[in-house]
N, C-alpha and C. Protein backbone atom coordinates (compact mmCIF):
# COMPACT_ATOMS: atom_id res chain seq x y z
N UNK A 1 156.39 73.65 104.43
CA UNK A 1 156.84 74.91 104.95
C UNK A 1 157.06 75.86 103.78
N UNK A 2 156.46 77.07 104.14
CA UNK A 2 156.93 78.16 103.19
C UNK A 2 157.58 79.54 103.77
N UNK A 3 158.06 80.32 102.86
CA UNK A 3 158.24 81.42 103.65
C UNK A 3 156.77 82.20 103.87
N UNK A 4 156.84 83.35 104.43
CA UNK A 4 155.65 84.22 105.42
C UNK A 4 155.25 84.58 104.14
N UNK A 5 156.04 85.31 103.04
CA UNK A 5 155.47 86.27 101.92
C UNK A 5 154.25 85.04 100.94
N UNK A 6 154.41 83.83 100.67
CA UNK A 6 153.83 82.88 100.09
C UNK A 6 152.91 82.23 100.64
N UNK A 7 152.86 82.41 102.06
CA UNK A 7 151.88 82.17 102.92
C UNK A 7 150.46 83.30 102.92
N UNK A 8 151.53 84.72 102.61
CA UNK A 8 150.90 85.77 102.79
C UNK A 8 149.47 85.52 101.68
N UNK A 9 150.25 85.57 100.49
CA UNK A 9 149.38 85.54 98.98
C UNK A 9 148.75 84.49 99.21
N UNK A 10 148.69 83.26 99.82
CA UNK A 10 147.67 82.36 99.51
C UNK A 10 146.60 82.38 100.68
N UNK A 11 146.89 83.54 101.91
CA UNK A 11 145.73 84.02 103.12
C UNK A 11 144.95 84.68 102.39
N UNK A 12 145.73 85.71 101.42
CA UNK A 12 145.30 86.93 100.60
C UNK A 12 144.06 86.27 99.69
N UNK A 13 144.34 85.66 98.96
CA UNK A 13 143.58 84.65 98.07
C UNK A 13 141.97 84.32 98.69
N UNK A 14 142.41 83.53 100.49
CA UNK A 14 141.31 82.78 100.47
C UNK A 14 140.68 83.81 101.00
N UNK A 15 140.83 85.27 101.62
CA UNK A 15 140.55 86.43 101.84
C UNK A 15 140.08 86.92 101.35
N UNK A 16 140.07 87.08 100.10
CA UNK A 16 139.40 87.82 99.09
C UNK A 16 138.05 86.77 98.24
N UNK A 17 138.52 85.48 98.09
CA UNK A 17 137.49 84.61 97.55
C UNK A 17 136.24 84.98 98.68
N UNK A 18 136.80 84.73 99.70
CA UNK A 18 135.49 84.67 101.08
C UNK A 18 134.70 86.25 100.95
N UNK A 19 135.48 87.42 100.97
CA UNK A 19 134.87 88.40 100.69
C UNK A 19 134.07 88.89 99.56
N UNK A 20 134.61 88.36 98.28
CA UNK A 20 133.84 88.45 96.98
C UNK A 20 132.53 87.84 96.80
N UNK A 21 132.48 87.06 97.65
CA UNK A 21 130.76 86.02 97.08
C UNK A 21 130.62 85.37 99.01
N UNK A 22 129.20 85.42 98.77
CA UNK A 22 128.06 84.89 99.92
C UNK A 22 128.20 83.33 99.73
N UNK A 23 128.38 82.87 100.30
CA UNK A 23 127.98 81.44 100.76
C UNK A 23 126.21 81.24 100.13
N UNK A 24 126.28 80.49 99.18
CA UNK A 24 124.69 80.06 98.30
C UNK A 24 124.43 78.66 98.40
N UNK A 25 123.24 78.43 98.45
CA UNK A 25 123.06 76.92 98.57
C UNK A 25 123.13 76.59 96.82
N UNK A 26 123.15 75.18 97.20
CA UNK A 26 123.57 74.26 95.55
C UNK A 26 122.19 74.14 95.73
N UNK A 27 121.22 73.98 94.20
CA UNK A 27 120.09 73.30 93.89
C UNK A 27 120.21 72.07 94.33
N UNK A 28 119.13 71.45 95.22
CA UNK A 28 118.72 70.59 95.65
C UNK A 28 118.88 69.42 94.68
N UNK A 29 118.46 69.32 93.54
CA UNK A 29 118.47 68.28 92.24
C UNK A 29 120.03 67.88 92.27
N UNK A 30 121.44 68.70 92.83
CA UNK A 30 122.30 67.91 92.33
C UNK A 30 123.31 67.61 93.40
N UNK A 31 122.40 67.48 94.70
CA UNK A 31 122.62 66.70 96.04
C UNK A 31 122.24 65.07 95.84
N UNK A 32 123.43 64.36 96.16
CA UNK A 32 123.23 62.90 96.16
C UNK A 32 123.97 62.44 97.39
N UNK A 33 123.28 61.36 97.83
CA UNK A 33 123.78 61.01 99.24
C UNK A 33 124.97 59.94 98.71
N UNK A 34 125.68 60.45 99.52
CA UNK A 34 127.38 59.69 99.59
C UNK A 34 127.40 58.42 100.05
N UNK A 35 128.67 57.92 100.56
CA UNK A 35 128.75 56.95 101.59
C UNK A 35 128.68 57.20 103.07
N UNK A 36 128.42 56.68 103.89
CA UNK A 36 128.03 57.00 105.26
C UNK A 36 127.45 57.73 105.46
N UNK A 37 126.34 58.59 104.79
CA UNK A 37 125.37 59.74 105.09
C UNK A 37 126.19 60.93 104.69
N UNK A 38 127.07 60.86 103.75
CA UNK A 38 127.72 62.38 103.46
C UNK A 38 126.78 62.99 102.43
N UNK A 39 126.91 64.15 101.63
CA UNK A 39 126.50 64.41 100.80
C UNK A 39 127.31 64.64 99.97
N UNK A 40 126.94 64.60 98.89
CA UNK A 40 128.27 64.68 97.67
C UNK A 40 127.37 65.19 96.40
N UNK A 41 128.10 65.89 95.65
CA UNK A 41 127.23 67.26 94.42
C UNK A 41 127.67 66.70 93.47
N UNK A 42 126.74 65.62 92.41
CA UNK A 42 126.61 64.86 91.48
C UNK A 42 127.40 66.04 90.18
N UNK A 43 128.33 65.62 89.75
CA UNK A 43 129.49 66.64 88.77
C UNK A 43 129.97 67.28 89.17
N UNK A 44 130.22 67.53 90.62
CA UNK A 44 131.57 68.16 91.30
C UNK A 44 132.70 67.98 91.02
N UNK A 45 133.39 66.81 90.96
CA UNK A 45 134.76 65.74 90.34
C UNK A 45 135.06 66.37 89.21
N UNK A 46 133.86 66.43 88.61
CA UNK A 46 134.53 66.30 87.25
C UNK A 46 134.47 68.28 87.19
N UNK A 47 133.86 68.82 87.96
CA UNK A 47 134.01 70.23 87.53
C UNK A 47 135.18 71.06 88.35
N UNK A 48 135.56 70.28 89.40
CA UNK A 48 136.69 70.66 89.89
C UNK A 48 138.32 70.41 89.01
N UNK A 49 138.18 69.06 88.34
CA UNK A 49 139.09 68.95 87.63
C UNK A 49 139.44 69.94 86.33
N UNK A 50 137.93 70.17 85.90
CA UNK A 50 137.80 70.84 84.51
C UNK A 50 138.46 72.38 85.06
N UNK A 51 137.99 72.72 86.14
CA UNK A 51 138.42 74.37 86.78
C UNK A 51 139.93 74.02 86.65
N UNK A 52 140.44 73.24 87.17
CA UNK A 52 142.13 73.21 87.87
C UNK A 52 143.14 73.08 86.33
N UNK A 53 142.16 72.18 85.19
CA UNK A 53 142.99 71.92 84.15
C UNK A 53 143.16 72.80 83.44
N UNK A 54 141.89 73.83 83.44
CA UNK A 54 142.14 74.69 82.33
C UNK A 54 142.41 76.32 83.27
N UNK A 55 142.40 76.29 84.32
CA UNK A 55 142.76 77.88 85.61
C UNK A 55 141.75 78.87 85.79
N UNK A 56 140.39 78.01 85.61
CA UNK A 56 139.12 78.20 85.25
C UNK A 56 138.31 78.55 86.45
N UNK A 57 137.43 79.45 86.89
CA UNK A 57 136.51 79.81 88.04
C UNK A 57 135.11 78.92 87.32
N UNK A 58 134.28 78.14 88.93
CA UNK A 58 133.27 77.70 88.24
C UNK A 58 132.59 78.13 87.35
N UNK A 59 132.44 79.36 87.58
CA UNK A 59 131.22 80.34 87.43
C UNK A 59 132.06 80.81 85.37
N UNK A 60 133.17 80.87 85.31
CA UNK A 60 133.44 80.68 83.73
C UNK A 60 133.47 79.67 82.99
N UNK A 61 132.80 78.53 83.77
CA UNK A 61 132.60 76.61 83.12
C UNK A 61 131.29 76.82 82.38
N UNK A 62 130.59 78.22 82.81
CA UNK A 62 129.16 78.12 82.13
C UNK A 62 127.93 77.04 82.93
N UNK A 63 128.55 76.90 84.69
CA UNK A 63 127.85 75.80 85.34
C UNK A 63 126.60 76.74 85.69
N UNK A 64 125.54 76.00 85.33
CA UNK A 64 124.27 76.82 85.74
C UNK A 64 123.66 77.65 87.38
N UNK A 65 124.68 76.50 88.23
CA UNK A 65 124.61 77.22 89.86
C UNK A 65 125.72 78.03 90.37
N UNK A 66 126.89 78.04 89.20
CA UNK A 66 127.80 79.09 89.65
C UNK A 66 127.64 80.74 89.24
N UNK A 67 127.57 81.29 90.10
CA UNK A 67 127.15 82.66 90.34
C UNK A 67 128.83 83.60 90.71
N UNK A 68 129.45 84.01 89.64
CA UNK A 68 130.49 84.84 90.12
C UNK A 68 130.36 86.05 91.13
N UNK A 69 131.46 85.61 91.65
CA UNK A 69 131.54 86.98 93.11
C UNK A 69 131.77 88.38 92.50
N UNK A 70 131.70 89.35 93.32
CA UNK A 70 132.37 90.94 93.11
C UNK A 70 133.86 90.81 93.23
N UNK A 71 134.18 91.82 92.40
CA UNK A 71 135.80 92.22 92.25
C UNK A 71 135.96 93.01 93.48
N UNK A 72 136.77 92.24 94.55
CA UNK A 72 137.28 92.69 95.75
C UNK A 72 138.67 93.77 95.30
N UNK A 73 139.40 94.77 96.22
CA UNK A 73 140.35 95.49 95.92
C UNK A 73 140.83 95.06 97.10
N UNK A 74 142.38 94.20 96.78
CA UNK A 74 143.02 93.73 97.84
C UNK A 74 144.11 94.20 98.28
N UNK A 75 144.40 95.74 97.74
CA UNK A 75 145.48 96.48 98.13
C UNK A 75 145.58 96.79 99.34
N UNK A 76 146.50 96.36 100.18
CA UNK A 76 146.50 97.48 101.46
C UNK A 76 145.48 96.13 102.08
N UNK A 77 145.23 95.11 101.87
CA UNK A 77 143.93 94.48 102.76
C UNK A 77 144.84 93.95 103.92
N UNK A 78 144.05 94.16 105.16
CA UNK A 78 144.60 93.93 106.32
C UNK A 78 143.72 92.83 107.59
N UNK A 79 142.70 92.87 106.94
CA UNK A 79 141.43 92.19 107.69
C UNK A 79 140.09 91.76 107.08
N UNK A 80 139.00 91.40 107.77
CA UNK A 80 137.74 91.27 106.67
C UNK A 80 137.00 92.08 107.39
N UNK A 81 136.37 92.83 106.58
CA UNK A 81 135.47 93.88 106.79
C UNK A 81 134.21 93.36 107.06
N UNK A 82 134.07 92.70 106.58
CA UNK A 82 132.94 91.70 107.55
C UNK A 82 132.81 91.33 108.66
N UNK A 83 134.15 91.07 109.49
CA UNK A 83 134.54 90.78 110.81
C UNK A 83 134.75 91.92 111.39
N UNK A 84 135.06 92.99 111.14
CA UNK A 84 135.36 93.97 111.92
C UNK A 84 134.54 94.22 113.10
N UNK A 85 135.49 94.58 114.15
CA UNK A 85 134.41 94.60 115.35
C UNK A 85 134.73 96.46 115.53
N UNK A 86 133.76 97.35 116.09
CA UNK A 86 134.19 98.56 116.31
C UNK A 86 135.27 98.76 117.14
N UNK A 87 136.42 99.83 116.81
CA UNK A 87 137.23 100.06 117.77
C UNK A 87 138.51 99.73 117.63
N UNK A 88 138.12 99.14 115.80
CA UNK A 88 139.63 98.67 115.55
C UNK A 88 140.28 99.57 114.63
């Protein structure tokens, strides 16, 4: 449980990640099949750790398929402009 305002900043967050960058496929070469038919991205583990240890975005690891997003302006953000339906 948190309060609403800490809830707020971490909606805000995944709000703005989603708006900054397109959904891209991973190169095919570093798809490996998992257990039970999953798929799993051969140096993911270890590049998720490397992001979290050092407060690092993939795309500043120097990883060859990370492609940084646009600088979103999240002042005042109230919705995704992507979703907007007319009339709102």
């Amino acid at each position: 449980m948190c309060e609403l305002e800490v809830a707020r900043a971490q909606t805000l967050c995944a709000c703005g990640s989603f708006e900054s960058s397109p959904v891209r496929e991973l190169p095919a070469d570093l798809r490996v099949d998992g257990p039970d038919g999953t798929v799993a991205i051969d140096g993911m583990s270890a590049a998720v750790q490397t992001a979290f240890a050092e407060g690092r975005l993939f795309s500043d690891l120097g990883l060859d398929w990370a492609v940084p997003g646009q600088e979103i302006d999240l002042v005042d953000y109230r919705y995704f402009p992507s979703f907007r339906t007319l009339g709102m």
